[in-house]
Protein backbone atom coordinates (compact mmCIF):
# COMPACT_ATOMS: atom_id res chain seq x y z
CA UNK A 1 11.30 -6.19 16.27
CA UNK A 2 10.71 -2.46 17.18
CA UNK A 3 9.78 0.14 14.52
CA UNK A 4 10.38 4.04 14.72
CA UNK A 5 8.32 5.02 11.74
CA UNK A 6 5.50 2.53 12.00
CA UNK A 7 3.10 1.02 14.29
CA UNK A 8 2.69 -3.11 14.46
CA UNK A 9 -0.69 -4.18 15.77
CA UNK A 10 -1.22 -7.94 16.59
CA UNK A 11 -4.46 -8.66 17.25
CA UNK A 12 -4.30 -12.54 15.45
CA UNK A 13 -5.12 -14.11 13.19
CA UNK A 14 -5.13 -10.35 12.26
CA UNK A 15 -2.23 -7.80 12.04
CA UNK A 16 -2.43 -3.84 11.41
CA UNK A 17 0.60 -1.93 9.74
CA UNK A 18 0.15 1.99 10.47
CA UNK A 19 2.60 4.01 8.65
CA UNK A 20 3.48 6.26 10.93
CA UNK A 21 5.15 9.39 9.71
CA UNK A 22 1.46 12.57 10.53
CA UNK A 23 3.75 15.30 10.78
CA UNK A 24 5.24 14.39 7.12
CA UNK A 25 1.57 13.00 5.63
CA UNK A 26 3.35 9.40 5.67
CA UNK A 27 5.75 9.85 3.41
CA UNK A 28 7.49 7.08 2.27
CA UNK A 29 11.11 7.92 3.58
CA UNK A 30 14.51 5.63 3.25
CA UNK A 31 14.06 4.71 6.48
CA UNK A 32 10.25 3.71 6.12
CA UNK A 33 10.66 1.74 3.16
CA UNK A 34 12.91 -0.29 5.12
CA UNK A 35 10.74 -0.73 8.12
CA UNK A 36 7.91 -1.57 6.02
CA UNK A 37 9.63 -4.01 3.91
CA UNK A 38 10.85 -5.56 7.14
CA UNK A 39 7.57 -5.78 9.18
CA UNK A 40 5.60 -7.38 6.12
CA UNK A 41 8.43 -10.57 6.33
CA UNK A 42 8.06 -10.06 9.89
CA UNK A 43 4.37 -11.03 9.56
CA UNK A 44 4.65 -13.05 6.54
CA UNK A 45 6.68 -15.30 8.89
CA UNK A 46 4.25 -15.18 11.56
CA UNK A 47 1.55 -18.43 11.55
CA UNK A 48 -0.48 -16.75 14.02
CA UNK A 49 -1.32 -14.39 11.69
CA UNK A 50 -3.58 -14.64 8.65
CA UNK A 51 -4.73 -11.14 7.42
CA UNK A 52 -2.69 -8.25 7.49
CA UNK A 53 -4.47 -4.75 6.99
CA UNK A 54 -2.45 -1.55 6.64
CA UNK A 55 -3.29 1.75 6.99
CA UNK A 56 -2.23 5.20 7.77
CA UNK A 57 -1.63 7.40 10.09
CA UNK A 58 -4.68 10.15 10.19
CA UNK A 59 -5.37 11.90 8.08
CA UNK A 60 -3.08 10.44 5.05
CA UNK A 61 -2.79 6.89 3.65
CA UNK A 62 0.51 7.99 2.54
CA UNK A 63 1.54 10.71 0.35
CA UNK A 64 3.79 8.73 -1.47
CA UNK A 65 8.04 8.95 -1.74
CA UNK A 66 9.85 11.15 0.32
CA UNK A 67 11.05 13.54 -2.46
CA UNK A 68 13.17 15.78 0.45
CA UNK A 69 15.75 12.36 0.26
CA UNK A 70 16.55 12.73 -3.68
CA UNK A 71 17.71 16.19 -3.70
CA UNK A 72 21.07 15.82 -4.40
CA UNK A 73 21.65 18.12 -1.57
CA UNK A 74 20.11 15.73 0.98
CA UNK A 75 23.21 13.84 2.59
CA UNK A 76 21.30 10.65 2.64
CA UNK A 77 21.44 11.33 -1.34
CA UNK A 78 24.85 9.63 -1.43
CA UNK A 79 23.95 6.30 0.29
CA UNK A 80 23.11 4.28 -2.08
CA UNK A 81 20.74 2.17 -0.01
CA UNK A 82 18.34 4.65 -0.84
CA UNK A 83 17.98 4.03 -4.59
CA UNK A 84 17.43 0.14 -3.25
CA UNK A 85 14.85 0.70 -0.49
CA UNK A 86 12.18 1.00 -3.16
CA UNK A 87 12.98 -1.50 -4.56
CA UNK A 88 12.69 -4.49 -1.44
CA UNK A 89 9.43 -2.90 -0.30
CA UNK A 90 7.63 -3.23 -3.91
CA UNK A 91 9.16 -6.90 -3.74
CA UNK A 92 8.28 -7.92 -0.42
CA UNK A 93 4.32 -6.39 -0.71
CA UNK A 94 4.58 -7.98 -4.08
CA UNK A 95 5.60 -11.43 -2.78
CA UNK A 96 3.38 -11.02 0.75
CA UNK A 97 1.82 -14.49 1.25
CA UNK A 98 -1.24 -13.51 2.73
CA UNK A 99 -3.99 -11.49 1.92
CA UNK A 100 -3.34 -7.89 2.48
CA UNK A 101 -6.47 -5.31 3.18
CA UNK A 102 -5.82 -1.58 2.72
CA UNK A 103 -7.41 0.67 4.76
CA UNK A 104 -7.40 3.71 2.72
CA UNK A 105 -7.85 6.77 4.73
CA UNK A 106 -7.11 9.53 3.10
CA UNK A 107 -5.08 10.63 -0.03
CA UNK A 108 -2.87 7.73 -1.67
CA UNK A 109 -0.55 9.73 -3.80
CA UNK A 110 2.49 8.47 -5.90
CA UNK A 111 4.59 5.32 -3.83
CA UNK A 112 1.38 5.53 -1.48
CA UNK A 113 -1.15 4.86 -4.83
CA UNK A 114 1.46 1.85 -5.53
CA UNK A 115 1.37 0.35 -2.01
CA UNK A 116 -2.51 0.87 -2.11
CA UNK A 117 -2.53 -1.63 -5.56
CA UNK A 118 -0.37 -4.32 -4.12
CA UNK A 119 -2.73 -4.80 -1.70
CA UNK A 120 -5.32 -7.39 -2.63
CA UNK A 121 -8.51 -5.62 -1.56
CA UNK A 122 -8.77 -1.80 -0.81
CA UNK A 123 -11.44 0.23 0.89
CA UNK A 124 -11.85 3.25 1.06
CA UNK A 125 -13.07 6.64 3.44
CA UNK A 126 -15.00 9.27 1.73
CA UNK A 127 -11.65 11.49 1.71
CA UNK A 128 -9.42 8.99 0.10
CA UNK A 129 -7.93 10.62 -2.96
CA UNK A 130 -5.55 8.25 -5.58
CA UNK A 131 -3.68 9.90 -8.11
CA UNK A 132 0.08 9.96 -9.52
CA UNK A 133 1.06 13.82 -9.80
CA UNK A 134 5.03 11.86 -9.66
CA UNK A 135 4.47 11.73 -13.50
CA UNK A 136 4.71 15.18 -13.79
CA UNK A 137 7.99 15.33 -12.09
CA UNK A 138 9.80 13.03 -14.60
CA UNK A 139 9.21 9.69 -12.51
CA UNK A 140 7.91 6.61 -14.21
CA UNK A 141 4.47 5.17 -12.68
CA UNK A 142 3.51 1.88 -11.85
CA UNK A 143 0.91 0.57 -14.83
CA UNK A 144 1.06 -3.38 -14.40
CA UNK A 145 -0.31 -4.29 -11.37
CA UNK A 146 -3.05 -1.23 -11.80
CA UNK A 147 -4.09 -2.29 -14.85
CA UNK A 148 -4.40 -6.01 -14.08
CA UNK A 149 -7.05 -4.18 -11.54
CA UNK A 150 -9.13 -1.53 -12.99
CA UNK A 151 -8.08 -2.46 -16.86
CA UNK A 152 -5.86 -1.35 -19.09
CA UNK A 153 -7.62 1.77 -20.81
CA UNK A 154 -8.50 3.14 -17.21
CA UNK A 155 -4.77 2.37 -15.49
CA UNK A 156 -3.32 4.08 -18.80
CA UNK A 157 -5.66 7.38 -18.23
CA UNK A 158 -4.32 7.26 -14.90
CA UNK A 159 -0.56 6.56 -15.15
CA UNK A 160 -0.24 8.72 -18.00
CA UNK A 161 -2.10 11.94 -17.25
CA UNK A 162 -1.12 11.82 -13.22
CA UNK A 163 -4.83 13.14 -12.73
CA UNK A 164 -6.33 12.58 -9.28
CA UNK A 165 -9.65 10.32 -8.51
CA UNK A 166 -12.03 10.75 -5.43
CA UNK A 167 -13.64 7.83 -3.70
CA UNK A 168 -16.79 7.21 -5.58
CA UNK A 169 -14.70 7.45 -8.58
CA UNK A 170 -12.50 5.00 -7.47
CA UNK A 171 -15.33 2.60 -6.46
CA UNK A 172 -16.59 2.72 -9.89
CA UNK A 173 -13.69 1.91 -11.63
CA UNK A 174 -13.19 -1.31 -9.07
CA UNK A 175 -9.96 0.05 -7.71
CA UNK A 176 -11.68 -0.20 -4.47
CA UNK A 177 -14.30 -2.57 -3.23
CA UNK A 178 -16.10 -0.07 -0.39
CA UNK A 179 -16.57 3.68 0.84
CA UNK A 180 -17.20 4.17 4.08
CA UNK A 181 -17.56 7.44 6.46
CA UNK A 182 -13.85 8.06 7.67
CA UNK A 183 -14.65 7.34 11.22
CA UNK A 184 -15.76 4.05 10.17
CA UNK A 185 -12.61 3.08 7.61
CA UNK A 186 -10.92 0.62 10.12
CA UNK A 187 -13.99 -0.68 11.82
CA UNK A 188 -15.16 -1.63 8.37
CA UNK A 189 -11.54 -2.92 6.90
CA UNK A 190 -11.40 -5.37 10.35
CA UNK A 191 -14.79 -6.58 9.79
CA UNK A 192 -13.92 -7.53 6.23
CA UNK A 193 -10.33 -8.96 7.02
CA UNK A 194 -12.16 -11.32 10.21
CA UNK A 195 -14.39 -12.29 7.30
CA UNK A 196 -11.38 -13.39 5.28
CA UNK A 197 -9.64 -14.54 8.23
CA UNK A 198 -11.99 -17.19 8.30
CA UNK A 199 -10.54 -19.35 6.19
CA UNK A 200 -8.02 -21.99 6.80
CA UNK A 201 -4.86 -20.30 6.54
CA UNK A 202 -2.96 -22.64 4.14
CA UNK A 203 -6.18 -22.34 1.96
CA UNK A 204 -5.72 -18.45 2.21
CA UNK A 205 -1.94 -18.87 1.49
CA UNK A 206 -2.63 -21.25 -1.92
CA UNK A 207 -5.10 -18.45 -3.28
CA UNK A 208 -2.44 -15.63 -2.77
CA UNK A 209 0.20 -18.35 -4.21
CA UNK A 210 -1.96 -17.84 -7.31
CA UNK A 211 -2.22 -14.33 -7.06
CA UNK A 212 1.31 -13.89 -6.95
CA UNK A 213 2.21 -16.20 -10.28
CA UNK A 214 -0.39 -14.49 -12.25
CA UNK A 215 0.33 -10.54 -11.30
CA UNK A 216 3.35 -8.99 -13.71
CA UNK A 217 5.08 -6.96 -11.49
CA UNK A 218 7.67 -4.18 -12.89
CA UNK A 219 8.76 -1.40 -10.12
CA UNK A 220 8.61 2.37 -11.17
């Protein structure tokens, strides 16, 4: 399947999702919501692959929703598809059978803070920023999964006050499991996901099985 908005990197047992949108930091438009919920049952399907890492586009990991698409100006305001997009991409990373490595590169804002959490492990470069500033805007944040990672006291600070974190912050409050130098984010997330990729993969698919059950899951 081709993608517009995104890049697909096979490389197996290992696969790389770029998101793919510089020019508009990544944001997390209609049309890549789609793309991305496709590609990730694209590789979810694929037994040649075991470990899926995604990442962004330099020098964003994604800077969350495309707001530009919910004026009610926009034209694409009136499809409704776009009120659903959302909605299959949280499902599908949600439901991903395999483990899924984020390569954070850069600022994870709003829908890109989300996709960073339903990834199983994140690491991060030295410029990665997480926050939800969406809160301020009137739009409801996503507290489950977060606080099933970094706690509940710490993913309530977080949802409710929209305030940003750095890296080392992050990494102290286990929301991500490594900074590295930015040059080095995606030499460092491969080494990691080879690591994991070592295992069978119907062993790797039983763990994330688990995972799954035992992570609520309630989209913003």
């Amino acid at each position: 399947m081709g993608y517009e908005l995104l890049l697909l990197e096979l490389d197996p047992p290992l696969a790389t999702i770029t998101l793919n949108r510089p020019d508009k930091r990544n944001a997390l438009s209609h049309s890549l919501r789609t793309e991305l919920a496709n590609v990730i049952a694209e590789v979810d399907a694929d037994e040649g692959i075991s470990v899926v890492i995604l990442t962004g586009a330099p020098p964003v990991f994604c800077a969350g929703f495309d707001r530009s698409e919910f004026d009610p100006s926009a034209e694409i305001f009136q499809d409704a598809s776009v009120w659903t997009s959302g909605q299959l991409m949280h499902e599908r990373l949600q439901a991903f059978g395999k483990p899924l490595i984020a390569a954070v590169n850069g600022p994870a804002l709003g829908g890109g803070f989300d996709i960073a959490v339903q990834c199983d492990v994140r690491i991060a470069s030295e410029t990665a920023v997480f926050g939800h500033p969406e809160i301020k805007l009137g739009a409801p944040t996503m507290y489950t999964i977060l606080s099933q990672i970094v706690g509940g006291a710490v993913a309530r600070d977080l949802t409710l006050s929209g305030r940003r974190i750095d890296a080392a912050e992050a990494q102290r409050i286990g929301l991500v499991s490594k900074v590295v130098s930015l040059g080095e984010i995606l030499n460092e997330t491969i080494a990691y996901a080879r690591t994991v990729a070592e295992a069978p993969l119907e062993a790797l698919k039983a763990v994330k099985a688990a995972i799954v059950k035992a992570t609520p899951f309630i989209a913003p």
